[in-house]
N, C-alpha and C. Protein backbone atom coordinates (compact mmCIF):
# COMPACT_ATOMS: atom_id res chain seq x y z
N UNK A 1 148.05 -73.63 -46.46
CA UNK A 1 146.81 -73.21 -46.01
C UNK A 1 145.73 -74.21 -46.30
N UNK A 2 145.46 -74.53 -45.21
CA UNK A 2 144.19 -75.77 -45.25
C UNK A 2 143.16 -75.03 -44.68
N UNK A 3 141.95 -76.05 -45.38
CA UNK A 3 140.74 -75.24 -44.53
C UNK A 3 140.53 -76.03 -43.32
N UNK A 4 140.29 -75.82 -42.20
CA UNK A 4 139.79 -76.46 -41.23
C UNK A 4 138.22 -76.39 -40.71
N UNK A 5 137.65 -77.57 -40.94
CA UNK A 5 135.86 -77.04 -41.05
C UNK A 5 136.03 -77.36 -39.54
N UNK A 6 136.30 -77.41 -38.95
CA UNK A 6 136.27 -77.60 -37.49
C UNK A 6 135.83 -75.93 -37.00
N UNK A 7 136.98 -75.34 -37.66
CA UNK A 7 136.80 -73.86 -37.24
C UNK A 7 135.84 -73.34 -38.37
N UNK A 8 135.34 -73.45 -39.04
CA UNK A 8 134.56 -73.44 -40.42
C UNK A 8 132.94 -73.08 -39.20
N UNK A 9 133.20 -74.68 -38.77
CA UNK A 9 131.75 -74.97 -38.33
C UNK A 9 131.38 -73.96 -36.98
N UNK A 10 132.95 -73.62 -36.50
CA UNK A 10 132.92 -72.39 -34.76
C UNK A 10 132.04 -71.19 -35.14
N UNK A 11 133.22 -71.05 -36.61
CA UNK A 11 132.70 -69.56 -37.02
C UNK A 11 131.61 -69.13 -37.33
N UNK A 12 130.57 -70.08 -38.00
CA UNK A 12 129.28 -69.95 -38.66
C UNK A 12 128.57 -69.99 -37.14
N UNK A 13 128.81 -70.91 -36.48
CA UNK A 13 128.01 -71.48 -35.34
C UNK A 13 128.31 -70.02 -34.09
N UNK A 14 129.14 -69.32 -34.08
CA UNK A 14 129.90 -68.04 -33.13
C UNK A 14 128.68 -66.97 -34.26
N UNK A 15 129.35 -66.81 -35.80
CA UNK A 15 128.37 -65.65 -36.02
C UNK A 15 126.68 -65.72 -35.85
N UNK A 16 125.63 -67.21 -35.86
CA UNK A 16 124.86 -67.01 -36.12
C UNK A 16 124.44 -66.59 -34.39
N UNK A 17 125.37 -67.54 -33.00
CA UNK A 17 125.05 -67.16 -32.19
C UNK A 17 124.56 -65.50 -31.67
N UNK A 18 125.81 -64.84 -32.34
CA UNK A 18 126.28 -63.33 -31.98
C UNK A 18 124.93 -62.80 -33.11
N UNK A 19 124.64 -62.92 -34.40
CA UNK A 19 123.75 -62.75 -34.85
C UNK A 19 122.26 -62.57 -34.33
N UNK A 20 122.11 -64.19 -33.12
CA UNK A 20 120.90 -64.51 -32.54
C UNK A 20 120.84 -62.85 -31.25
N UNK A 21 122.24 -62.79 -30.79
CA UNK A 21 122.31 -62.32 -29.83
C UNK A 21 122.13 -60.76 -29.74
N UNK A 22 122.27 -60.07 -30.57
CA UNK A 22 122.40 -58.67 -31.38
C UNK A 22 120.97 -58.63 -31.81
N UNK A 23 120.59 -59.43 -32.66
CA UNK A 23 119.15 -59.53 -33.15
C UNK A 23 117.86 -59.12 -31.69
N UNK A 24 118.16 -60.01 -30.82
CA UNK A 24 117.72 -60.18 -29.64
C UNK A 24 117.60 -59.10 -28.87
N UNK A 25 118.96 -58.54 -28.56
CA UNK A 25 119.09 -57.60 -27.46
C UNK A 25 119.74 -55.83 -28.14
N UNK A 26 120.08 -56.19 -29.73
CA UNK A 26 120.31 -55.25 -30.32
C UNK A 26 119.28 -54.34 -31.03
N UNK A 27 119.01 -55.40 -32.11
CA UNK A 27 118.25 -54.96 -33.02
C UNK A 27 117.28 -54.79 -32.65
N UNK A 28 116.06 -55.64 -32.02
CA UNK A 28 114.99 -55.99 -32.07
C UNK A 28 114.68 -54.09 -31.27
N UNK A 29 114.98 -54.42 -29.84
CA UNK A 29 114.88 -52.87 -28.76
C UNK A 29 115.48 -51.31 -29.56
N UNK A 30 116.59 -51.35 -30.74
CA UNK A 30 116.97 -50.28 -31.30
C UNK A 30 115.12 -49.89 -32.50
N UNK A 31 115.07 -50.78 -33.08
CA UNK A 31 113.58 -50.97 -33.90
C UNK A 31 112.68 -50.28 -33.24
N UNK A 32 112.51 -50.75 -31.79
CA UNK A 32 111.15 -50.48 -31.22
C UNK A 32 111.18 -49.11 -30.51
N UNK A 33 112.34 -48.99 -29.94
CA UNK A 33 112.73 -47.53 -29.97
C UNK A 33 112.77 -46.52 -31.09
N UNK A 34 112.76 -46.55 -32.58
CA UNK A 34 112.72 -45.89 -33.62
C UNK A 34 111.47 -46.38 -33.82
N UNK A 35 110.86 -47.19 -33.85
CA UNK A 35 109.03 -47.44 -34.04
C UNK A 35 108.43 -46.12 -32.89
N UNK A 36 108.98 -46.61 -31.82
CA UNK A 36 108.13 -45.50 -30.95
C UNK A 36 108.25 -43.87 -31.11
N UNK A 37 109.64 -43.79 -31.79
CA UNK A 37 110.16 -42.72 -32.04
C UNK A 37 108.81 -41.64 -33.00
N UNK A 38 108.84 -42.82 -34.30
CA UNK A 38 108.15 -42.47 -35.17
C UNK A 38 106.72 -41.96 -34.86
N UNK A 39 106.62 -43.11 -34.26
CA UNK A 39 104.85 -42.65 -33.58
C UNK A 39 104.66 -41.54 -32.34
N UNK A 40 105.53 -41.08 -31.88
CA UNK A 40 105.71 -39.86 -31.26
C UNK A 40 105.69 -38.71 -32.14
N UNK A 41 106.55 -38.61 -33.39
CA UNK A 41 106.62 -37.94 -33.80
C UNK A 41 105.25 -37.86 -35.08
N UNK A 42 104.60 -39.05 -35.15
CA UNK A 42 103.31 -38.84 -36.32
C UNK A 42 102.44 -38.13 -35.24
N UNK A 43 102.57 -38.61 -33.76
CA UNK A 43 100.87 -38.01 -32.91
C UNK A 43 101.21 -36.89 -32.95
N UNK A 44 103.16 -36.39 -32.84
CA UNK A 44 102.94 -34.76 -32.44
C UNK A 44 102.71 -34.14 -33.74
N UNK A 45 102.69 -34.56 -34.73
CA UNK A 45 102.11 -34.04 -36.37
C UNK A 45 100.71 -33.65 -35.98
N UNK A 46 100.35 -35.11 -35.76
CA UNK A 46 98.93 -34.70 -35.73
C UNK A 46 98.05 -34.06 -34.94
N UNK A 47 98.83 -33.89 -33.89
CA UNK A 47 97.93 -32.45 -32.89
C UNK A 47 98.54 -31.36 -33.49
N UNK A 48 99.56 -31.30 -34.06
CA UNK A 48 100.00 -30.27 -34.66
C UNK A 48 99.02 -29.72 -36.01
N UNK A 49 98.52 -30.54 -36.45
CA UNK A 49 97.41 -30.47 -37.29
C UNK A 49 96.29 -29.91 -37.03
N UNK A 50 95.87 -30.60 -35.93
CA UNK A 50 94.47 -30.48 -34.77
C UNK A 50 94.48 -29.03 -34.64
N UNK A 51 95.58 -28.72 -33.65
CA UNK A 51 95.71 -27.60 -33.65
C UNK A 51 95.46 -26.54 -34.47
N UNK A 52 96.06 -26.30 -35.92
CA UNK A 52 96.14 -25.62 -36.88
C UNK A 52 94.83 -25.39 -37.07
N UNK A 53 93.98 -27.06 -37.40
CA UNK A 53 92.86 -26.33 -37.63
C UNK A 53 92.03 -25.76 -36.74
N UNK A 54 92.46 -26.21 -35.40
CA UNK A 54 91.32 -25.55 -34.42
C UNK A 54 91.82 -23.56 -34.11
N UNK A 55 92.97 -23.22 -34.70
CA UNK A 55 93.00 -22.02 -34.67
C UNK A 55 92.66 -21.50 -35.60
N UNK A 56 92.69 -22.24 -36.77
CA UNK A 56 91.80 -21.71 -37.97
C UNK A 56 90.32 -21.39 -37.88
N UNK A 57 89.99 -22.84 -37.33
CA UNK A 57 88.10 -22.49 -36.44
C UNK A 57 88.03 -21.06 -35.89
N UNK A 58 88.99 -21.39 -34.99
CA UNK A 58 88.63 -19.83 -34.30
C UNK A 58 88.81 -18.81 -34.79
N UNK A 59 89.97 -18.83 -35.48
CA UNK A 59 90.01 -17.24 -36.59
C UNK A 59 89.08 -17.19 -37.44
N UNK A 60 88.89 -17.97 -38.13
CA UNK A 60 87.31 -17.80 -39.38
C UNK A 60 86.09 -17.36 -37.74
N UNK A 61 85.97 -17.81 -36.97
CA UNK A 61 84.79 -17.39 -35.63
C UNK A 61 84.91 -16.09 -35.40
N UNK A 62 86.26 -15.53 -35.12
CA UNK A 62 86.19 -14.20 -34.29
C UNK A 62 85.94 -13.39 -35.82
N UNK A 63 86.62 -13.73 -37.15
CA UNK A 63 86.35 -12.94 -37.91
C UNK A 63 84.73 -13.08 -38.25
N UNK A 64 84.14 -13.75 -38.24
CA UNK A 64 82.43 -14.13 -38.38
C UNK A 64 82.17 -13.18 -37.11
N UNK A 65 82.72 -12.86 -35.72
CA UNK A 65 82.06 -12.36 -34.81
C UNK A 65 82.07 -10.64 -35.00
N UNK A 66 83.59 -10.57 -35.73
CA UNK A 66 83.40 -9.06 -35.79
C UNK A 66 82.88 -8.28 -36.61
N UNK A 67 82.41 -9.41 -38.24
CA UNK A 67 82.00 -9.01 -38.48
C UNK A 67 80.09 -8.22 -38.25
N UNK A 68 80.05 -9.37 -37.73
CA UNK A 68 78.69 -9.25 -37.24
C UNK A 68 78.55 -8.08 -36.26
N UNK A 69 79.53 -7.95 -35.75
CA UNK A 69 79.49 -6.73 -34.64
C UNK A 69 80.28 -5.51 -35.46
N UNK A 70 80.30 -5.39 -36.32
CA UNK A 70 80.42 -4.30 -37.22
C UNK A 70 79.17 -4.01 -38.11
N UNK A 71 78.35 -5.25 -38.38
CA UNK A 71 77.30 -5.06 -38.90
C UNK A 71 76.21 -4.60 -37.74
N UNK A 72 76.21 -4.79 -36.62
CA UNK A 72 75.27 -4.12 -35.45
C UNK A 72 75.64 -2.99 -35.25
N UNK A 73 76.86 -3.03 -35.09
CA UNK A 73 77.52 -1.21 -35.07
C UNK A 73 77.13 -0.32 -36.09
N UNK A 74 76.79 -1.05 -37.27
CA UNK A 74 76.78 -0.33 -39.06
C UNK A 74 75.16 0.22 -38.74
N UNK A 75 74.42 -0.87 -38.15
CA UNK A 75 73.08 -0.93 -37.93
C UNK A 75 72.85 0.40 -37.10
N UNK A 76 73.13 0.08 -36.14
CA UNK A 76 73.01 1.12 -34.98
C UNK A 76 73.51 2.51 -34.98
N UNK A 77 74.13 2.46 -35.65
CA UNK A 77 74.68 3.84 -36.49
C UNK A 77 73.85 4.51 -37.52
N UNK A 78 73.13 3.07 -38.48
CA UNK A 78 72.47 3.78 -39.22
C UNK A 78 70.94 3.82 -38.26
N UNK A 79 70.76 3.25 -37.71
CA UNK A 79 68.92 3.83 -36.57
C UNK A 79 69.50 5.41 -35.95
N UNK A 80 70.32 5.58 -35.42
CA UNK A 80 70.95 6.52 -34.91
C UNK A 80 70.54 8.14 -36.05
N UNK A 81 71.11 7.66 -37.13
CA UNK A 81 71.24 8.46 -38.10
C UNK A 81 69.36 8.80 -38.31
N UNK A 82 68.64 7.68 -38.74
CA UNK A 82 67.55 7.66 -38.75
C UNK A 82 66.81 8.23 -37.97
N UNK A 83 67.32 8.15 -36.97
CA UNK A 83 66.34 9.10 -35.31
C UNK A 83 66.72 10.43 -35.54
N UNK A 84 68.02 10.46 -35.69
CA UNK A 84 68.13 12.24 -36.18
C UNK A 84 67.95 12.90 -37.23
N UNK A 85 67.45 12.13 -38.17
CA UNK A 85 66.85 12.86 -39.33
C UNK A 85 65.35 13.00 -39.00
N UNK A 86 65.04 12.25 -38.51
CA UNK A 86 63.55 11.85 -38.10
C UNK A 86 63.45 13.39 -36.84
N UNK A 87 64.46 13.67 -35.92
CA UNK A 87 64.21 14.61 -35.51
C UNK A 87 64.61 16.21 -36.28
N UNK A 88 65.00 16.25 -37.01
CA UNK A 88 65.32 17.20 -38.02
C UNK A 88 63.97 17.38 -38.49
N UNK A 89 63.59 16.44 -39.19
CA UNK A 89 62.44 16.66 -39.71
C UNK A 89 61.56 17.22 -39.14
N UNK A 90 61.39 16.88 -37.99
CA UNK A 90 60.06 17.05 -37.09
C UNK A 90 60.56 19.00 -36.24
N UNK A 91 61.72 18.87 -36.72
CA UNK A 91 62.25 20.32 -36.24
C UNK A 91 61.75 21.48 -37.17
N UNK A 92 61.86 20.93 -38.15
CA UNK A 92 61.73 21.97 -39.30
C UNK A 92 60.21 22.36 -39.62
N UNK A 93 59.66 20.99 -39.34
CA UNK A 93 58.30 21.10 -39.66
C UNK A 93 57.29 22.13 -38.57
N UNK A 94 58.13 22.15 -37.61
CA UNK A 94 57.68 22.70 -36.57
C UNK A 94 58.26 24.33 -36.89
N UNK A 95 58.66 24.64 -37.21
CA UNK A 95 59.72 25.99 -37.70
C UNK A 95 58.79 26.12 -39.01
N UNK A 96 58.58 25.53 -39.83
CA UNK A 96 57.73 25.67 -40.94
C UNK A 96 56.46 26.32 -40.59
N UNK A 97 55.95 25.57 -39.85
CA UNK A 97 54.36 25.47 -39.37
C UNK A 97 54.69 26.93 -38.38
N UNK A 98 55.48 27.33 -37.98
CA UNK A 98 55.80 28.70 -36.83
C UNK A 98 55.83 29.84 -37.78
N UNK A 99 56.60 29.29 -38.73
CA UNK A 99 57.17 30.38 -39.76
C UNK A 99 55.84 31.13 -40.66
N UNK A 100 54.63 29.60 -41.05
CA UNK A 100 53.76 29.78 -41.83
C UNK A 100 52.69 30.58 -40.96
N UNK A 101 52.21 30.58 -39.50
CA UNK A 101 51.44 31.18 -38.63
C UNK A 101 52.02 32.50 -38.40
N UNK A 102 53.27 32.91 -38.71
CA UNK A 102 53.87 34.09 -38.62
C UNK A 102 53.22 34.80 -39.91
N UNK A 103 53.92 34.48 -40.70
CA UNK A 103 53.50 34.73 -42.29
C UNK A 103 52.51 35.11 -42.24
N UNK A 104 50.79 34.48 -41.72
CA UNK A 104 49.73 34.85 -41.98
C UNK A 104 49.33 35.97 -41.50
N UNK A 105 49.86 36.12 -40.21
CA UNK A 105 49.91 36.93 -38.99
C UNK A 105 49.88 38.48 -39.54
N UNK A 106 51.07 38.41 -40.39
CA UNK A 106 52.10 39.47 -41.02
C UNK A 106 50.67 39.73 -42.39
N UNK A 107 50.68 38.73 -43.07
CA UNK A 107 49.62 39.21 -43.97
C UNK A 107 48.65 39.69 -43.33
N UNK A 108 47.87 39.26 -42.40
CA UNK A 108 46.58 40.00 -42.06
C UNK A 108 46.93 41.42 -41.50
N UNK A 109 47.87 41.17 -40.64
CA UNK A 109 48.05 43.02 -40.40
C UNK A 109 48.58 44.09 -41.49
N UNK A 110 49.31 43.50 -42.33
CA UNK A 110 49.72 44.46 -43.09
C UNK A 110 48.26 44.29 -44.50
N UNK A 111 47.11 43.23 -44.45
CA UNK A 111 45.92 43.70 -45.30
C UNK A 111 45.51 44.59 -44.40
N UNK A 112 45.01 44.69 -42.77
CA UNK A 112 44.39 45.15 -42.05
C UNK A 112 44.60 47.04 -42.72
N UNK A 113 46.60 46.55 -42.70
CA UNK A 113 46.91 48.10 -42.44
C UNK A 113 46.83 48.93 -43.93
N UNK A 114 46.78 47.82 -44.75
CA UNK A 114 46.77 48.30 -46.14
C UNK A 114 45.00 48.88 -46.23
N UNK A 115 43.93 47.95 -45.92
CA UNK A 115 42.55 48.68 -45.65
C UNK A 115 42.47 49.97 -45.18
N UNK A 116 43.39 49.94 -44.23
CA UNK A 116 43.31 51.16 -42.97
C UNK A 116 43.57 52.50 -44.11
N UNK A 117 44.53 52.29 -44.70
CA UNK A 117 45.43 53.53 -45.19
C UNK A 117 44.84 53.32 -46.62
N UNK A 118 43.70 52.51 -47.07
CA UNK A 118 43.20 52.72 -48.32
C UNK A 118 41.99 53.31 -48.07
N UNK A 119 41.19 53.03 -46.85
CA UNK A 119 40.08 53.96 -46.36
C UNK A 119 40.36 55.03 -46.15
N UNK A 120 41.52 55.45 -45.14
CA UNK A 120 42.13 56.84 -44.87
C UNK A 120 42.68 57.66 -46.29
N UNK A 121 42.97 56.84 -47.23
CA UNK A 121 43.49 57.54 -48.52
C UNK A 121 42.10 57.92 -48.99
N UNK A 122 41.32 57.09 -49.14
CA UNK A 122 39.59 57.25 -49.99
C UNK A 122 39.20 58.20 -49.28
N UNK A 123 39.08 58.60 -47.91
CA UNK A 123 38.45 59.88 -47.31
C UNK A 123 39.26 60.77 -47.60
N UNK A 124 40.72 60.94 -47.34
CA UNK A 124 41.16 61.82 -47.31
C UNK A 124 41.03 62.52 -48.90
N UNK A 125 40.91 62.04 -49.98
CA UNK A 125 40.42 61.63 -51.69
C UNK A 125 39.40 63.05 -51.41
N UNK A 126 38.62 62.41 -50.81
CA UNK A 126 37.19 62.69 -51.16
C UNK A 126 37.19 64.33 -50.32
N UNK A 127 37.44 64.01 -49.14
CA UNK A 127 37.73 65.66 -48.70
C UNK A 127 38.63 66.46 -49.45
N UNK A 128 39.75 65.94 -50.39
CA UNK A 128 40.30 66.94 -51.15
C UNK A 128 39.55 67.14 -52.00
N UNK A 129 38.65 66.36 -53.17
CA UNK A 129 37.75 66.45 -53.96
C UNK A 129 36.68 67.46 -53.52
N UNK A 130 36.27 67.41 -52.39
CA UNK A 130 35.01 68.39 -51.84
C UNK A 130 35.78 69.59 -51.88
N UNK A 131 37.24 69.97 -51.21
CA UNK A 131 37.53 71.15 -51.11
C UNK A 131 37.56 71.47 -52.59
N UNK A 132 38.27 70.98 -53.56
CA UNK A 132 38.16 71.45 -54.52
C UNK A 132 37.23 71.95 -55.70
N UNK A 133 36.03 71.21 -55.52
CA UNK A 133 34.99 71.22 -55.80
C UNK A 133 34.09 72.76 -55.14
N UNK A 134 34.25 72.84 -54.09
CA UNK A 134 33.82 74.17 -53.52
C UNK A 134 34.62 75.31 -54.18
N UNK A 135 36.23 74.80 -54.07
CA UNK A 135 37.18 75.96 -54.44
C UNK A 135 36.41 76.67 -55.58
N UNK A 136 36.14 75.41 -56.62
CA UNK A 136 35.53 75.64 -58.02
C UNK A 136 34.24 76.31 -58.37
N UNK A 137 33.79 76.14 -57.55
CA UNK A 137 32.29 76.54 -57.51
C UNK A 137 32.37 77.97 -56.96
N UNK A 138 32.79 78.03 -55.85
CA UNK A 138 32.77 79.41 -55.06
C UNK A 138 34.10 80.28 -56.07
C-alpha cells in the first residue's frame, strides 16, 4: 500500500469541488429557505401578538363601555326612583292638605253642633229650673 498523491491531489481537489458545489446550490438556498422560514414564522408571532393585544384593547373598551352603560342605567334608574318619590310626596301632601280641610270641616260642625246642643241643653236647663221653681213655690 502506497500512497499515491496523484489521487491524494483528485480527492482533495473532487471534495473541495463537490464542497464548492453543495455549498452553492445546496447549502447556501436550504439556509435561505430556513432564514425565510424563520421570518415567517417571527411576523406570524408578531401579529399574533398585535392581535392579542388589539383584542385585549377591545375587551378592556367594551368592558369600559358597559360599564358606563350600567352606570347610565344605575343613573336613570335612580332619577326614575327620584321622580316617583317626588310624586309620592306630592301625593300625600295633597291627601294631607284634603285630609287636614276635612278635619277642620268636621271640627267646625261638630263645635257648631256641640254649641247647638249646649244652647238647647242651657234652655232646656233653665225651663226645667223655671218649672221647678214654680212647682216649689206654688
Amino acid at each position: 500500500m502506497t500512497i499515491q498523491i496523484s489521487l491524494v491531489i483528485w480527492t482533495v481537489i473532487g471534495f473541495v469541488v463537490l464542497s464548492l458545489i453543495l455549498d452553492r446550490f445546496l447549502f447556501k438556498p436550504l439556509l435561505k429557505v430556513m432564514d425565510d422560514r424563520n421570518e415567517k414564522i417571527k411576523a406570524g408571532e408578531e401579529q399574533r401578538r398585535q392581535e392579542l393585544e388589539r383584542r385585549e384593547k377591545t375587551r378592556k373598551a367594551l368592558e369600559i363601555s358597559n360599564a358606563a352603560r350600567e352606570q347610565e342605567a344605575l343613573k336613570a334608574a335612580e332619577r326614575e326612583l327620584s321622580n316617583e318619590q317626588k310624586k309620592t310626596e306630592t301625593i300625600v301632601a295633597d291627601k294631607k292638605a284634603e285630609y287636614d280641610a276635612e278635619l277642620k270641616k268636621i271640627s267646625k260642625e261638630f263645635e257648631e253642633k256641640t254649641s247647638a246642643a249646649e244652647k238647647n241643653l242651657s234652655e232646656s236647663i233653665e225651663k226645667l229650673a223655671l218649672k221647678y221653681v214654680k212647682t216649689q213655690i206654688l
